[in-house]
PDB file of N, CA and C in Angstrom:
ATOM      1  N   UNK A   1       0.826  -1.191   0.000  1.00  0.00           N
ATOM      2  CA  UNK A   1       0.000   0.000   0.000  1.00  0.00           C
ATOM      3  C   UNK A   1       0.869   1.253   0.000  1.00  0.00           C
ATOM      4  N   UNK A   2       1.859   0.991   0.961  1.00  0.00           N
ATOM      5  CA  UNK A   2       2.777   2.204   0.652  1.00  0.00           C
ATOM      6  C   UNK A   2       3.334   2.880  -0.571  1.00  0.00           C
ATOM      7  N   UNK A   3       3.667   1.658  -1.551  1.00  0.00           N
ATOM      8  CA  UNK A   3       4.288   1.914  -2.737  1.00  0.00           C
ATOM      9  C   UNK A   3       3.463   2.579  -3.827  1.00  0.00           C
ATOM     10  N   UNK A   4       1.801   2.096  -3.640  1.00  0.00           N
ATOM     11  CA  UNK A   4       0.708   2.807  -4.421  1.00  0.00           C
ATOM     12  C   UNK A   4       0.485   4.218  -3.929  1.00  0.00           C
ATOM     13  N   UNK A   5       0.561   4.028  -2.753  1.00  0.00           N
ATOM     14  CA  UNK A   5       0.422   5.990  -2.059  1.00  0.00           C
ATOM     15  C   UNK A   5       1.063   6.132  -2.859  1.00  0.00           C
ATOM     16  N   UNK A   6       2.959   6.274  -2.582  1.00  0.00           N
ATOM     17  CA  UNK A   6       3.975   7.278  -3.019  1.00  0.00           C
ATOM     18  C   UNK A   6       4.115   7.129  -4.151  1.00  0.00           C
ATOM     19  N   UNK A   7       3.417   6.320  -4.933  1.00  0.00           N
ATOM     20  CA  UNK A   7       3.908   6.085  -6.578  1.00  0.00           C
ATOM     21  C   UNK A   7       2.690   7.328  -7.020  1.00  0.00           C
ATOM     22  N   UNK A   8       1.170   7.275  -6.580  1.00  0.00           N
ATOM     23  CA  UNK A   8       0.363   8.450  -6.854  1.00  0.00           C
ATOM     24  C   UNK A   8       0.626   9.540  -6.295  1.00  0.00           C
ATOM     25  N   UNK A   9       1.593   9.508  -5.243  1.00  0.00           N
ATOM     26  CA  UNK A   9       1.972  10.860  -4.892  1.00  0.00           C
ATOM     27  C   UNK A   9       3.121  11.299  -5.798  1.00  0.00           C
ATOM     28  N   UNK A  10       3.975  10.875  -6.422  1.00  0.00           N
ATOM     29  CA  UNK A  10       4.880  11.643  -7.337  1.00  0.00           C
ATOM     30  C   UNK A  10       4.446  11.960  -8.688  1.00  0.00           C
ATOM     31  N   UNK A  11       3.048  12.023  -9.120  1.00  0.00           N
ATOM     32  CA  UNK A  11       2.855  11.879 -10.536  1.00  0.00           C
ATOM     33  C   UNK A  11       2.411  13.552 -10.538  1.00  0.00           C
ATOM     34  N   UNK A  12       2.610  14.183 -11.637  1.00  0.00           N
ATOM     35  CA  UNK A  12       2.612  15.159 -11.968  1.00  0.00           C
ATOM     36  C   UNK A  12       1.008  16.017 -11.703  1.00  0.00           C
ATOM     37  N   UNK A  13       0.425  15.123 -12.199  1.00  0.00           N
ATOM     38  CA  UNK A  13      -1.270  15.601 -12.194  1.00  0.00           C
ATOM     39  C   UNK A  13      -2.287  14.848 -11.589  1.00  0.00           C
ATOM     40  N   UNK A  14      -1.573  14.927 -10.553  1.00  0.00           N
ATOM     41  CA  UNK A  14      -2.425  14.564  -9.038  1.00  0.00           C
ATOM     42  C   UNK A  14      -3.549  15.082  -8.479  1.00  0.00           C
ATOM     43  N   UNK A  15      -4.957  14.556  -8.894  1.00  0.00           N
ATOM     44  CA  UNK A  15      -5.879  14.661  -8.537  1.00  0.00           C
ATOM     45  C   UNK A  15      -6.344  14.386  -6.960  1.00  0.00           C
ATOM     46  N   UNK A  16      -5.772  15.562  -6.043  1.00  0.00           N
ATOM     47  CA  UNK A  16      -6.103  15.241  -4.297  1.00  0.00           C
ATOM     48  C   UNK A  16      -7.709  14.529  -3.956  1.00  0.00           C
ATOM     49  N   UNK A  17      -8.181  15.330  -4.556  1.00  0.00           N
ATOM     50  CA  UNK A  17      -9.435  14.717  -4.297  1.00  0.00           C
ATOM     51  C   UNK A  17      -9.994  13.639  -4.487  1.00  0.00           C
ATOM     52  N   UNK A  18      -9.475  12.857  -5.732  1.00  0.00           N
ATOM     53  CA  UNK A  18      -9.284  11.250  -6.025  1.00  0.00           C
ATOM     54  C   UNK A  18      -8.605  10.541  -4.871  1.00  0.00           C
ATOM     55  N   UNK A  19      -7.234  11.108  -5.114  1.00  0.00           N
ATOM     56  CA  UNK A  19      -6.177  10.371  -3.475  1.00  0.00           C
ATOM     57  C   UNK A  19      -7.293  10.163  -2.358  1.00  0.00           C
ATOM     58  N   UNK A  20      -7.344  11.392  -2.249  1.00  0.00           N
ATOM     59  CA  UNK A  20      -8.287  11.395  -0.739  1.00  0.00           C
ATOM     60  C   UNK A  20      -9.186  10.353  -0.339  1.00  0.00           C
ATOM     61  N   UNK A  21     -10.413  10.157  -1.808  1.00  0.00           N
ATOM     62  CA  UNK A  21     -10.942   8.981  -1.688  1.00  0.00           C
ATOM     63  C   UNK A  21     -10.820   7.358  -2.205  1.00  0.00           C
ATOM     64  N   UNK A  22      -9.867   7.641  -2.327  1.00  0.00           N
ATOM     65  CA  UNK A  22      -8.763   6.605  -2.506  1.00  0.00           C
ATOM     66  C   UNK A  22      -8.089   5.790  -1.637  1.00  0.00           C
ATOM     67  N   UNK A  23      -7.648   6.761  -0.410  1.00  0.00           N
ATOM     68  CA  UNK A  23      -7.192   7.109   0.601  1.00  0.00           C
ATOM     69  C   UNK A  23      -7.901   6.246   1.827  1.00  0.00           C
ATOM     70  N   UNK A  24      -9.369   7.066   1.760  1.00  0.00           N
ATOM     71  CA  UNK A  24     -10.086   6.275   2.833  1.00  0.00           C
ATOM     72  C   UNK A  24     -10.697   5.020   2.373  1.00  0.00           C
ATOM     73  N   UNK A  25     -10.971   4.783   1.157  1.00  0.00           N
ATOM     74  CA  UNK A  25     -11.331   3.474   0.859  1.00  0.00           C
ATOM     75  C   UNK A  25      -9.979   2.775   1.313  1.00  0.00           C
ATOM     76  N   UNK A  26      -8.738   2.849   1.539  1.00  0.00           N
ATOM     77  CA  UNK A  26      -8.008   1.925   1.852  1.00  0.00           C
ATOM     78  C   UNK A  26      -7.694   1.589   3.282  1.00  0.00           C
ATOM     79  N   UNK A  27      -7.898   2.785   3.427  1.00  0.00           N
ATOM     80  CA  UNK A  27      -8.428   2.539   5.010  1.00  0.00           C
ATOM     81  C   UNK A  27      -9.355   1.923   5.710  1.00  0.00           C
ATOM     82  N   UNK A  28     -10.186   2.071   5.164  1.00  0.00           N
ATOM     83  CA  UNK A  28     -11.601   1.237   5.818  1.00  0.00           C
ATOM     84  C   UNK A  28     -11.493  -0.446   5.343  1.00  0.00           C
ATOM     85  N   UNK A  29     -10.773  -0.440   3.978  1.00  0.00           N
ATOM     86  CA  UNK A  29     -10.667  -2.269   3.667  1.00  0.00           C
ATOM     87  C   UNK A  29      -9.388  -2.290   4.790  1.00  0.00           C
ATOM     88  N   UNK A  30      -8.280  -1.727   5.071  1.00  0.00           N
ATOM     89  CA  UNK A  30      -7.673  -2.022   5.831  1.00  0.00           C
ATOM     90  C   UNK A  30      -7.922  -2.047   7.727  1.00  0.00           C
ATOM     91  N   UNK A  31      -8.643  -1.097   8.006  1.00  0.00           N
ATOM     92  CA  UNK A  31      -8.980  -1.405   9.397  1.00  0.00           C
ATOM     93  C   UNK A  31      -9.492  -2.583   9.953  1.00  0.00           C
ATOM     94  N   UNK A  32     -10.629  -3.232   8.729  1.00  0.00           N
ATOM     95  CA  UNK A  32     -11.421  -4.096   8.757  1.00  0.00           C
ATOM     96  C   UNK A  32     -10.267  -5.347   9.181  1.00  0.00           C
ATOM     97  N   UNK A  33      -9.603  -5.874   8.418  1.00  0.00           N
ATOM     98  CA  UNK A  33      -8.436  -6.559   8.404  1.00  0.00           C
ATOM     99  C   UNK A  33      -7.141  -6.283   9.498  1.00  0.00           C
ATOM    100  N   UNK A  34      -6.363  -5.423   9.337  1.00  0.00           N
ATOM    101  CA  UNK A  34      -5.473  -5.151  10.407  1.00  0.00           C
ATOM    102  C   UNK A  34      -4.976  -3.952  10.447  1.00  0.00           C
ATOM    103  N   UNK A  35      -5.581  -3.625  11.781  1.00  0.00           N
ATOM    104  CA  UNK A  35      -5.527  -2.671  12.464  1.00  0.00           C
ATOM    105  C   UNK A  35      -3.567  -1.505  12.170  1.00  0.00           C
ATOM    106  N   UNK A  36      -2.566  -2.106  12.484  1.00  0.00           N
ATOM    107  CA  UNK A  36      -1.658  -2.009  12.627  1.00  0.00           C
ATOM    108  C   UNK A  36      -1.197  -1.152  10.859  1.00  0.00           C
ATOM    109  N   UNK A  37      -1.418  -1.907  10.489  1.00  0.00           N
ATOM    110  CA  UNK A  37      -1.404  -1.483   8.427  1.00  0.00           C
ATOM    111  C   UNK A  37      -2.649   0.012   8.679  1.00  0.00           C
ATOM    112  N   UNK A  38      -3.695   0.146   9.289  1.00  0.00           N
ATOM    113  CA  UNK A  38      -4.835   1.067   9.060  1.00  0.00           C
ATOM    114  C   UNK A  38      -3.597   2.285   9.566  1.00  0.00           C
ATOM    115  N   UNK A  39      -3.161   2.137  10.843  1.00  0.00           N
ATOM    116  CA  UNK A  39      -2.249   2.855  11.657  1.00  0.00           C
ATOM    117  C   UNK A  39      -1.076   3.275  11.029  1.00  0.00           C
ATOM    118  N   UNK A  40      -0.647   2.327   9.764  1.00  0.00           N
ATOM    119  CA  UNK A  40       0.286   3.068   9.381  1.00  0.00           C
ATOM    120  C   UNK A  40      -0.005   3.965   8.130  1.00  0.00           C
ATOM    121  N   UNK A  41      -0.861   3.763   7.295  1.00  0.00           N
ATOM    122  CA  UNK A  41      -1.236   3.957   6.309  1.00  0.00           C
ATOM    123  C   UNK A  41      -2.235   5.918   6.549  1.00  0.00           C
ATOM    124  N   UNK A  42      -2.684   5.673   8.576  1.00  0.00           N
ATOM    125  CA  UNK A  42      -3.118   7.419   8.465  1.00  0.00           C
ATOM    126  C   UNK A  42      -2.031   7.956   8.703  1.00  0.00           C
ATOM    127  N   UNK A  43      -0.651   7.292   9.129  1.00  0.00           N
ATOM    128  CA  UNK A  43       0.474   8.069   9.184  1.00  0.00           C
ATOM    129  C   UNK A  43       1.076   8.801   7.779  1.00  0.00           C
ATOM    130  N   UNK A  44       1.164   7.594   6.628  1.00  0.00           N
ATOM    131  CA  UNK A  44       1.414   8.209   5.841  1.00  0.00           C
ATOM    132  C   UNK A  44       0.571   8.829   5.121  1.00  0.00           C
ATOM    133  N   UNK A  45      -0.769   9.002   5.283  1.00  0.00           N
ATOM    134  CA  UNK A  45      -1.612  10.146   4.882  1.00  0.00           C
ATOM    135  C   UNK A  45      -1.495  11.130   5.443  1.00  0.00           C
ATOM    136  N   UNK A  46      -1.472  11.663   6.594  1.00  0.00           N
ATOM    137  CA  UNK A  46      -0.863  12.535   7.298  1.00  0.00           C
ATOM    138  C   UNK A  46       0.451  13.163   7.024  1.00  0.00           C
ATOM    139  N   UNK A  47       1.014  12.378   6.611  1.00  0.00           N
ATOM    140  CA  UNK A  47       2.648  13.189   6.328  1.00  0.00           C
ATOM    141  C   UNK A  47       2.088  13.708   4.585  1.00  0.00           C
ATOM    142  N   UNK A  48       1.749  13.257   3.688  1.00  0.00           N
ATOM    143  CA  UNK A  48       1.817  13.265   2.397  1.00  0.00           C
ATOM    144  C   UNK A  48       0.623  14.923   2.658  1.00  0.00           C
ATOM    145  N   UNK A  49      -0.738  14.656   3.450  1.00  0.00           N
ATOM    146  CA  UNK A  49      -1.462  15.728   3.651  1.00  0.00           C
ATOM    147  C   UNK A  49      -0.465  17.161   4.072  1.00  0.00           C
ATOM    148  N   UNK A  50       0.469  16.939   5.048  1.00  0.00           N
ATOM    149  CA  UNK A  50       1.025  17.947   5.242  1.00  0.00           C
ATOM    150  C   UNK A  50       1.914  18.748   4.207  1.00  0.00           C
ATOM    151  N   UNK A  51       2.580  18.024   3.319  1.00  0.00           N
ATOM    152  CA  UNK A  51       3.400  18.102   2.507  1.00  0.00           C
ATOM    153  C   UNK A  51       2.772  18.615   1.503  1.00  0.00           C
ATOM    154  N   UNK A  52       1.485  18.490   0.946  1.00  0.00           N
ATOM    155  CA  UNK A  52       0.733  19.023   0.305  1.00  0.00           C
ATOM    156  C   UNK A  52       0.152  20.652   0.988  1.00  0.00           C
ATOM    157  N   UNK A  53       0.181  20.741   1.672  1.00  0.00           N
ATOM    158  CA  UNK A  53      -0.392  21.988   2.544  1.00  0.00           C
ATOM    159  C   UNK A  53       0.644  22.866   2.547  1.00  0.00           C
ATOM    160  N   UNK A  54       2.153  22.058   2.730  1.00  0.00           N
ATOM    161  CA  UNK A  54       3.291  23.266   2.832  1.00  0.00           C
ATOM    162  C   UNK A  54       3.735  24.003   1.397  1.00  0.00           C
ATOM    163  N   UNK A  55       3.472  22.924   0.031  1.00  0.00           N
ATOM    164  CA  UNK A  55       3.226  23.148  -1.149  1.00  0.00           C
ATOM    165  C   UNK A  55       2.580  24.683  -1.506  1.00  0.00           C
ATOM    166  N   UNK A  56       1.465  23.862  -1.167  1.00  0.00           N
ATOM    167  CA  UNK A  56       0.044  25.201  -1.761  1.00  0.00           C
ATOM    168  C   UNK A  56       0.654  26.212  -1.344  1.00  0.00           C
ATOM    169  N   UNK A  57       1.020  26.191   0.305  1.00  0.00           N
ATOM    170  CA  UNK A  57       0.784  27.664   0.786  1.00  0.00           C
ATOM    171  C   UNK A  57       1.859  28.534  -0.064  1.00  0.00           C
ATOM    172  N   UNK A  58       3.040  27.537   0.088  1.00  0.00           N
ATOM    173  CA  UNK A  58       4.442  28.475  -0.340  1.00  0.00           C
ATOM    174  C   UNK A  58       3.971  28.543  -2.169  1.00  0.00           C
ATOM    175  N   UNK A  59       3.549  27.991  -2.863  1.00  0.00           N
ATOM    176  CA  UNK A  59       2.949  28.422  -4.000  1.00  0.00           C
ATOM    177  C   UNK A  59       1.981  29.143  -3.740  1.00  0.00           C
ATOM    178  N   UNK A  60       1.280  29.913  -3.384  1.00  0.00           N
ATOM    179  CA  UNK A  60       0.200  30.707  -2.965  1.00  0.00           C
ATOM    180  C   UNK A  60       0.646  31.837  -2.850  1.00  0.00           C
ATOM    181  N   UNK A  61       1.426  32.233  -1.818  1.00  0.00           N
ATOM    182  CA  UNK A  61       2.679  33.261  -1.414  1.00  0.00           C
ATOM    183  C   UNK A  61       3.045  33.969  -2.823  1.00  0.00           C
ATOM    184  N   UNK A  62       2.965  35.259  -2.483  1.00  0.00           N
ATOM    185  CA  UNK A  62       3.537  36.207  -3.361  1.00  0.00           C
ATOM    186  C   UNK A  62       5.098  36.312  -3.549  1.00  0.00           C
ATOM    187  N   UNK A  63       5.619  36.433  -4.244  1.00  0.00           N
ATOM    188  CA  UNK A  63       7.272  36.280  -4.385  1.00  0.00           C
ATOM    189  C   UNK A  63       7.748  37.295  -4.210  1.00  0.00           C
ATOM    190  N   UNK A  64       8.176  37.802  -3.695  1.00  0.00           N
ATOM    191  CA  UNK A  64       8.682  39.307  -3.160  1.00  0.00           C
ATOM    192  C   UNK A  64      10.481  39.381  -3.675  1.00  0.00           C
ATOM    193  N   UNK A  65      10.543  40.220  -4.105  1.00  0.00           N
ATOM    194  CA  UNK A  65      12.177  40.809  -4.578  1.00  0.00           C
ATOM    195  C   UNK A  65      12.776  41.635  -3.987  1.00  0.00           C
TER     196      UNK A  65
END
């Protein structure tokens, strides 16, 4: 599961909102099953979410000279 996150996380035209529900569908087949994989899998949603947030903002940001 990890390798499908970070393989859709490096692609150029990354649809978040797909990920996202992407995201929790893998979560929910995974909680169901084992717990431990659910646990790691909001970790790395969590890190990839943040990383996306530090993105936007600093692209958002006006560039000052």
């Amino acid at each position: 599961m990890k390798k499908i996150i970070n393989e859709a996380w490096s692609l150029e035209t990354l649809d978040f909102t797909k990920l996202a529900k992407y995201m929790r569908c893998l979560f929910q087949i995974a909680i169901s099953d084992n717990v431990e994989i659910a646990e790691e899998l909001l970790d790395s949603v969590h890190s990839h979410a943040e990383e996306a947030a530090e993105v936007s903002y600093s692209l958002s940001k006006p560039i000052s000279n």
